[in-house]
Protein backbone atom coordinates (compact mmCIF):
# COMPACT_ATOMS: atom_id res chain seq x y z
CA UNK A 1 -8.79 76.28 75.07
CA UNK A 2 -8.95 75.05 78.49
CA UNK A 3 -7.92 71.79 79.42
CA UNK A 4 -9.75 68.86 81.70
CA UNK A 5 -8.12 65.39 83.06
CA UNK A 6 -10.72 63.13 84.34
CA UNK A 7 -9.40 60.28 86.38
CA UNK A 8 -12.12 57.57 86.52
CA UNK A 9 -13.44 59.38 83.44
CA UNK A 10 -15.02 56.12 81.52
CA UNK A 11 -17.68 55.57 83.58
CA UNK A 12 -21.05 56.83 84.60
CA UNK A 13 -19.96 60.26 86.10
CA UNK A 14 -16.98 61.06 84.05
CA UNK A 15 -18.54 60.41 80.88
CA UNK A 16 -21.45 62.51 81.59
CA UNK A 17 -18.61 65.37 82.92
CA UNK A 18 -16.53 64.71 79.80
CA UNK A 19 -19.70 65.40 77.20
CA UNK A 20 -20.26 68.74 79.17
CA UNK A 21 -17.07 70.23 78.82
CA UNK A 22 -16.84 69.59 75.63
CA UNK A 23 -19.53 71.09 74.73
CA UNK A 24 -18.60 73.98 76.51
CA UNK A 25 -15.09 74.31 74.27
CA UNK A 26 -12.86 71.92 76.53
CA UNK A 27 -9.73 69.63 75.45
CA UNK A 28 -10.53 66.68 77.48
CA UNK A 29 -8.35 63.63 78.80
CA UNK A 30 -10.31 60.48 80.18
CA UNK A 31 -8.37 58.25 82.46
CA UNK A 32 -8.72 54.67 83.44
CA UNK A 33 -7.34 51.42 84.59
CA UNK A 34 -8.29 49.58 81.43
CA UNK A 35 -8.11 50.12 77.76
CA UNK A 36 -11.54 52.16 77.29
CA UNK A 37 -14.44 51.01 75.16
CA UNK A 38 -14.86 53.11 71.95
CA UNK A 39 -15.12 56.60 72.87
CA UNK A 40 -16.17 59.35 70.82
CA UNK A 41 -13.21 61.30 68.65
CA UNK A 42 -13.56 64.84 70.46
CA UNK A 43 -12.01 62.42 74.12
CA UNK A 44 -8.30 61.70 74.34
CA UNK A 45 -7.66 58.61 77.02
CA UNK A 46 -5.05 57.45 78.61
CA UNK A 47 -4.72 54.23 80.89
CA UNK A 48 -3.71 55.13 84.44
CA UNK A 49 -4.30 53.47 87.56
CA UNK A 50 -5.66 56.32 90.37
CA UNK A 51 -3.21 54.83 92.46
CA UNK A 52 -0.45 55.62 90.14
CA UNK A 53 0.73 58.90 91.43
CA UNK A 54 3.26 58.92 88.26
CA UNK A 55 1.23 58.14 85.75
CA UNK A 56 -1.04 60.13 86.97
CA UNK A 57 1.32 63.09 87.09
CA UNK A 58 2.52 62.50 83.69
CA UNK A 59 -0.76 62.66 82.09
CA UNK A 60 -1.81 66.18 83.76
CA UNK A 61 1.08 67.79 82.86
CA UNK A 62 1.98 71.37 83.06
CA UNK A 63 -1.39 73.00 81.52
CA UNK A 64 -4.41 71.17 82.88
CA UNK A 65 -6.83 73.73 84.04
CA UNK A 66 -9.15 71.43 85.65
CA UNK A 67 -8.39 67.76 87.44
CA UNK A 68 -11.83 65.99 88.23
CA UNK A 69 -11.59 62.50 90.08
CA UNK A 70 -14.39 60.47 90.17
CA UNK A 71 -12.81 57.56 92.08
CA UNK A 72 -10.82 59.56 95.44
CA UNK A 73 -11.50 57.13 97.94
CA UNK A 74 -9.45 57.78 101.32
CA UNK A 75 -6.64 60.10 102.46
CA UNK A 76 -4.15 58.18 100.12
CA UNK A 77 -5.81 59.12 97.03
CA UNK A 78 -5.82 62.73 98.64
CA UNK A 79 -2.37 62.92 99.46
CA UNK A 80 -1.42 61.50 95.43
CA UNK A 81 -3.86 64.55 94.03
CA UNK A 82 -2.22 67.11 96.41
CA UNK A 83 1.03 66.06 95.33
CA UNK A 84 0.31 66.82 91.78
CA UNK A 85 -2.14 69.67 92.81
CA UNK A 86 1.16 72.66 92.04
CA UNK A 87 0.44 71.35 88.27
CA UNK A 88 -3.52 72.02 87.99
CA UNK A 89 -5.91 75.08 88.15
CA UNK A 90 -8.37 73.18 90.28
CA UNK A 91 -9.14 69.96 91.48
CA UNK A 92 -12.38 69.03 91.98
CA UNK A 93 -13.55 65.45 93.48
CA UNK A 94 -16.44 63.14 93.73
CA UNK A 95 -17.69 62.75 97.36
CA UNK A 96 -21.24 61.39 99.06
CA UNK A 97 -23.99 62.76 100.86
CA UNK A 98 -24.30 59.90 102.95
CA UNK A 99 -21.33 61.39 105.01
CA UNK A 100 -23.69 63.68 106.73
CA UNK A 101 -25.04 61.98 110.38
CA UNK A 102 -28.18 63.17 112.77
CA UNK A 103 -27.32 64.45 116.31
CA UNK A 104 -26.70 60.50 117.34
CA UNK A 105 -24.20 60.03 114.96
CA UNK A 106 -26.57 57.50 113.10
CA UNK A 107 -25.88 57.46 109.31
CA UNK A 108 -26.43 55.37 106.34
CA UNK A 109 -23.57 53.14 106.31
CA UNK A 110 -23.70 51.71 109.88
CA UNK A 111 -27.99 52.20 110.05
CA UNK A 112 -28.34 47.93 110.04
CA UNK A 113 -26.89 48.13 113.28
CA UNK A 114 -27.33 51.61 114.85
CA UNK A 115 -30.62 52.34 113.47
CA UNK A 116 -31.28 54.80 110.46
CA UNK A 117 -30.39 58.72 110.79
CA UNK A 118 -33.39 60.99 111.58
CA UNK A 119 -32.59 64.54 110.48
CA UNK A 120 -35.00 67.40 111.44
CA UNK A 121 -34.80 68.64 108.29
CA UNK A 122 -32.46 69.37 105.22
CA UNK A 123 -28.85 68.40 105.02
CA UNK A 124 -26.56 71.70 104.04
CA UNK A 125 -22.86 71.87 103.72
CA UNK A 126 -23.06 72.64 107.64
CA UNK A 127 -24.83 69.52 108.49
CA UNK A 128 -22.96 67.24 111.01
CA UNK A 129 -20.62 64.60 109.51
CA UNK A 130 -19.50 61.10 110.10
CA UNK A 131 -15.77 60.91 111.86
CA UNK A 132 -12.98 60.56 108.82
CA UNK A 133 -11.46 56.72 109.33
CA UNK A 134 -11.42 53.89 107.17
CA UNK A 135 -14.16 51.81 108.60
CA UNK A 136 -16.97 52.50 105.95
CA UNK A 137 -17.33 53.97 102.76
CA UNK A 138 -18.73 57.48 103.93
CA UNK A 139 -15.95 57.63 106.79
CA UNK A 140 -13.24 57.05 104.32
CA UNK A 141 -15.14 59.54 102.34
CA UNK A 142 -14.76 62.59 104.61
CA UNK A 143 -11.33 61.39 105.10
CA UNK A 144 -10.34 61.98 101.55
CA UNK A 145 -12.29 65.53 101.98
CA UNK A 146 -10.21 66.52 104.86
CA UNK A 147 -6.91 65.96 103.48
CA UNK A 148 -7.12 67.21 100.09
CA UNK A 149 -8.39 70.71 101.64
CA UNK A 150 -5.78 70.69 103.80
CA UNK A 151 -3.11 69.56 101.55
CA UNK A 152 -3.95 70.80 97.97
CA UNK A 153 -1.75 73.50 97.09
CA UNK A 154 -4.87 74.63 94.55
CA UNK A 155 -8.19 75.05 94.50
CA UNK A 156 -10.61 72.49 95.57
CA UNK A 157 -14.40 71.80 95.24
CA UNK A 158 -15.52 68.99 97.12
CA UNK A 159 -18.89 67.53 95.36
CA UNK A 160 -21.43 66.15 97.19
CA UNK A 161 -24.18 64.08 95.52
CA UNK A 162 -27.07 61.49 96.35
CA UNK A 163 -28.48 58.67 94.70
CA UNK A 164 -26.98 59.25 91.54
CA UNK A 165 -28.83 58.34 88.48
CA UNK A 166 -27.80 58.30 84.78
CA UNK A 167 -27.01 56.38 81.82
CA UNK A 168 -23.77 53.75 81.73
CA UNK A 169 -24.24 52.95 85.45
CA UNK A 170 -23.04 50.06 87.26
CA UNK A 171 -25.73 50.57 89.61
CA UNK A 172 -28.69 51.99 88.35
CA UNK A 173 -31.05 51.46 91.24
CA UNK A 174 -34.08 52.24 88.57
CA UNK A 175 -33.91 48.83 87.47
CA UNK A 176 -35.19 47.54 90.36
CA UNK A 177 -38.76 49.18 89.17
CA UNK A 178 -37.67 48.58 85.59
CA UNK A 179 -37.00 45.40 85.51
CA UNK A 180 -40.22 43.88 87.57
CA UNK A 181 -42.12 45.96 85.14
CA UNK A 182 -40.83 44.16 82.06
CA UNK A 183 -41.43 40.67 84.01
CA UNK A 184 -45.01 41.89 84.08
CA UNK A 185 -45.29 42.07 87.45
CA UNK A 186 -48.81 43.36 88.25
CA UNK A 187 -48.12 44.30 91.81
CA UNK A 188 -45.08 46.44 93.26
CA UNK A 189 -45.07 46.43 97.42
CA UNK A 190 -43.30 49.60 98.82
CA UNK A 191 -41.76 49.09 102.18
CA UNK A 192 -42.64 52.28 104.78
CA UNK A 193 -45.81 53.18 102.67
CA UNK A 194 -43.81 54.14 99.22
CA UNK A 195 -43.13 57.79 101.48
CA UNK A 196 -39.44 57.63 101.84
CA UNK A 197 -36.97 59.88 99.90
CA UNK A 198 -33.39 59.94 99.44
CA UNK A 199 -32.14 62.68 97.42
CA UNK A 200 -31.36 61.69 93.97
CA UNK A 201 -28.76 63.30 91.90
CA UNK A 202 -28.93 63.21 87.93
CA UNK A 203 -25.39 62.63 86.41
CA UNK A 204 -26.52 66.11 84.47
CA UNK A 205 -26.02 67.65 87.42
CA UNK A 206 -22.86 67.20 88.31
CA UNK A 207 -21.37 67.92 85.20
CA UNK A 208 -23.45 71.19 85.00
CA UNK A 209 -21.60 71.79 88.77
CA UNK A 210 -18.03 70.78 87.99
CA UNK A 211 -18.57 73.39 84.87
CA UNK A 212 -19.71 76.15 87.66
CA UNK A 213 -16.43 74.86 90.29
CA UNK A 214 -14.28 75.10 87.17
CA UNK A 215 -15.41 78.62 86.37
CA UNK A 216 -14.83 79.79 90.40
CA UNK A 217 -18.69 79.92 91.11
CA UNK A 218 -18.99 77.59 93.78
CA UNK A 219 -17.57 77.12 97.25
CA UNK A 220 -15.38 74.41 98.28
CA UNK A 221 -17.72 71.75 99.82
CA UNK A 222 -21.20 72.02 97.89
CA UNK A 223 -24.21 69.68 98.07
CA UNK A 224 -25.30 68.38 94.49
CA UNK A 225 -28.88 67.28 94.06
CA UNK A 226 -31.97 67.17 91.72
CA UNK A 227 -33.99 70.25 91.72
CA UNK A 228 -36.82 67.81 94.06
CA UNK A 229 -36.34 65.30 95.91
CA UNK A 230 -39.04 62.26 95.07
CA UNK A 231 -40.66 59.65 97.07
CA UNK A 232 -40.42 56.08 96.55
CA UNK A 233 -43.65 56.27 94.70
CA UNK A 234 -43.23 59.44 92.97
CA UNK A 235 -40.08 57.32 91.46
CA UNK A 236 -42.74 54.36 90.47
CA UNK A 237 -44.83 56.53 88.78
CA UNK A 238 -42.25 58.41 86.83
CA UNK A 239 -40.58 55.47 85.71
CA UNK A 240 -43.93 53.80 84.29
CA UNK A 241 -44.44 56.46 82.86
CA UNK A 242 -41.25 56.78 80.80
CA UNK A 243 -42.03 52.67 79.91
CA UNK A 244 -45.51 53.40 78.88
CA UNK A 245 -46.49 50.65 81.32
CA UNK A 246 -48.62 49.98 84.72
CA UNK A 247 -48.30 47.90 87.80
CA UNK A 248 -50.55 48.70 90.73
CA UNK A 249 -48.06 50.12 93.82
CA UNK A 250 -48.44 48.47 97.45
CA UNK A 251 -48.04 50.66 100.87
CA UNK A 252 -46.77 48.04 103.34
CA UNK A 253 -46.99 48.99 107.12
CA UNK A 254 -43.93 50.54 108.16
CA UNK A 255 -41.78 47.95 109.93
CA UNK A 256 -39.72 48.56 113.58
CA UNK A 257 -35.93 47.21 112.20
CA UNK A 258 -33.61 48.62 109.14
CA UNK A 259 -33.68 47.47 106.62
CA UNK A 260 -37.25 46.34 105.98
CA UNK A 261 -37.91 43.01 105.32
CA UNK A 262 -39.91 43.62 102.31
CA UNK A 263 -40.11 45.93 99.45
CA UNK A 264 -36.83 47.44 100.31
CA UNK A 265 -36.36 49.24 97.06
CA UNK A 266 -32.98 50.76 96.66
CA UNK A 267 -34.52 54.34 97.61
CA UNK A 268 -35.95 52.60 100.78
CA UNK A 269 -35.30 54.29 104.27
CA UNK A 270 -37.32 55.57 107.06
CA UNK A 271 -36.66 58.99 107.70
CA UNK A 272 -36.35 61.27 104.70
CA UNK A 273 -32.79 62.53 103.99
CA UNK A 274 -33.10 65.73 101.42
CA UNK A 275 -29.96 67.90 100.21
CA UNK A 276 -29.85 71.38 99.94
CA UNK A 277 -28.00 72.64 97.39
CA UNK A 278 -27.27 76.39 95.38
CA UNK A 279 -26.39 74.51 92.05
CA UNK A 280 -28.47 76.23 89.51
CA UNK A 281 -29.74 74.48 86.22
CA UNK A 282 -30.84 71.70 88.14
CA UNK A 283 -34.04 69.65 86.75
CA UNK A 284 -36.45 67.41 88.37
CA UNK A 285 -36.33 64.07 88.97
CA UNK A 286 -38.90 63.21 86.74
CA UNK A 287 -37.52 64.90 83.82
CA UNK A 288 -33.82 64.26 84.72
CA UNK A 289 -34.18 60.29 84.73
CA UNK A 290 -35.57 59.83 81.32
CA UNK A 291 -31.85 59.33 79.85
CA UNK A 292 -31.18 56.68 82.53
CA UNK A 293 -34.55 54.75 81.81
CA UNK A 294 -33.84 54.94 77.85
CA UNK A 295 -30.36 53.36 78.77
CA UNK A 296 -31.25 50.76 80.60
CA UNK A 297 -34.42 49.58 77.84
CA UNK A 298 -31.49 49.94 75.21
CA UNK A 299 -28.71 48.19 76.84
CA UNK A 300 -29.95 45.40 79.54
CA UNK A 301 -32.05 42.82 80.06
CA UNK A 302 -32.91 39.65 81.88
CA UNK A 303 -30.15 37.73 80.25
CA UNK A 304 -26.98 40.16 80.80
CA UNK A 305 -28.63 42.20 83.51
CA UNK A 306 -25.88 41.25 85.97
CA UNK A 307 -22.83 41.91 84.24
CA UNK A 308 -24.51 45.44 83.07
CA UNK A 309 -25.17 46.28 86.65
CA UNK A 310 -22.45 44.66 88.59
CA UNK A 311 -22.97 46.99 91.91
CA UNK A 312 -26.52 46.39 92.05
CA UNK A 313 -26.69 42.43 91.31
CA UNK A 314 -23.53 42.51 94.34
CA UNK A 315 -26.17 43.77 96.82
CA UNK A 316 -28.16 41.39 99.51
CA UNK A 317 -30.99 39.75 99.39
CA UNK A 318 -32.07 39.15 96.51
CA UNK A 319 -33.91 41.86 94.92
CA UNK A 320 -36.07 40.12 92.34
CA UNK A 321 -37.52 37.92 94.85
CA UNK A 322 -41.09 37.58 93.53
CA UNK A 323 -41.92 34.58 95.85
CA UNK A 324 -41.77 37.61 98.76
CA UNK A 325 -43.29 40.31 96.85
CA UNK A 326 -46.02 38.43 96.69
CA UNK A 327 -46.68 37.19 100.67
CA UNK A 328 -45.90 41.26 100.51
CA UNK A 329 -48.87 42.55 99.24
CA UNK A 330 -50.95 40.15 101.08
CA UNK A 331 -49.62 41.52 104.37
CA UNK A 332 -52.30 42.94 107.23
CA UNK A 333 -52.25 46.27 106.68
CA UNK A 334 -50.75 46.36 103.01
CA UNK A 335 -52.33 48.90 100.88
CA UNK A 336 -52.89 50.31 97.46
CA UNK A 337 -51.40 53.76 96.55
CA UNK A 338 -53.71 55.67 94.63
């Protein structure tokens, strides 16, 4: 039986990881820095700072097939997997698409102040990317990417997924339609008409890709992404849907500056960014969200909402700001999507 270390493997991703391979007949080891919440029997764990190139060591071993990080940040955490890298089959890591940038060098993490990227058309594995440093989160990104390829004395897949979406996040950007439905908010504005897309990424499908790395099928950098990639409305519509509820959706005019002053939703940008990607067994959005939705209606709520969702209640302005929704949808211009 094949054998998986997952560092970072009690949260959103590495659960999700840890469920698939064990279904498909793995022994699995979750890591984290703290003692883990009740986990199911068939998941060893073991608490182990990523930092902690010993303990880290320790714990894979001599016979662990398959080393998935979920948390490689920068060329440190890089060099501490390539150290232990003689040990493991593979090593597979968690990156970002936002490290791609348009022919400007515009990308997500620096678009307040440079503007927002305009590709011509999808992002591959070939599409430019951001210079590796340790300025922003996507530069530190493709630093960690650099290093471990060159340095990893095994093989490496390099995972690249969008807006990631699935149960037990500490994000979950769906509750920002989720929640305003539950407050019975009647209407919803959508800054740059409702039209823009990000590519979304169900947590199903990068455990469905780590299982294809793991089994040699995939190449060492590889885009990870939902089988479509949905507007800003198309997410609205899904979601109430899923709640069995209604809100009528406002098109605001598009707006000159990044990011938009009003119904910034957390999908919100003004030229479409859309992955590529040759992972198979892929599902659309539509379908693929219904796990996070079900999550969130089981788990949070207005009173405990923040400490559920700690990286999206961290994020400027405020996004529950009803007072502004409102002078929103009574903008010149402001519309109602059909």
């Amino acid at each position: 039986m094949a054998n998986a270390v997952i560092v970072g493997g009690t949260g959103q991703i590495g659960f999700a990881v840890a469920q698939r391979l064990v279904e498909a007949g793995w022994n699995v080891t979750l890591t984290s820095r703290h003692p883990a919440p009740l986990l199911p029997v068939e998941f060893r764990h073991s608490v182990a700072d990523g930092t902690d190139a010993v303990a880290l060591s320790a714990i894979v071993g001599t016979d662990t097939d398959l080393l998935l990080s979920c948390v490689a940040y920068g060329a440190d955490d890089s060099q501490r997997l390539a150290g232990i890298s003689s040990a493991v089959g593979r090593i597979a890591v968690v990156s970002t698409a936002s490290v791609y940038c348009d022919t400007a060098g515009r990308y997500l993490d620096t678009a307040a102040s440079t503007g927002a990227p305009r590709f011509s058309g999808l992002l591959t594995e070939q599409t430019p990317t951001v210079d590796p440093d340790s300025n922003t989160y996507s530069s530190n990104k493709i630093a960690m990417e650099r290093a471990l390829l060159q340095q990893a004395c095994c093989p490496v897949t390099i995972l690249r997924p969008g807006a990631i979406h699935g149960p037990h996040s500490k994000l979950a950007r769906e509750w920002w339609f989720v929640k305003r439905l539950l407050d019975g908010r009647q209407s919803i504005p959508l800054a740059y008409r409702g039209a823009s897309q990000l590519q979304t990424t169900s947590t199903a499908a990068i455990a469905n890709a780590v299982i294809q790395a793991a089994n040699g099928q995939l190449p060492p950098i590889v885009n990870v992404a939902d089988a479509d990639c949905p507007t800003v409305t198309d997410i609205a519509q899904t979601i109430m849907r899923l709640m069995g509820m209604q809100a009528e959706l406002i098109a605001l005019p598009d707006e000159p500056n990044y990011p938009p002053q009003f119904g910034a939703t957390p999908w919100s940008i003004p030229h479409p960014m859309v992955c590529s990607t040759i992972i198979d067994s892929a599902e659309l959005y539509a379908r693929a969200v219904e796990p996070a939705i079900r999550w969130l209606l089981d788990t949070v709520d207005n009173g405990n909402w923040r400490e559920r969702l700690p990286v999206l209640a961290s994020l400027p302005p405020d996004q529950f700001d009803y007072a502004a929704d409102d002078r929103a949808c009574a903008l010149p211009g402001a519309t109602r999507i059909a």
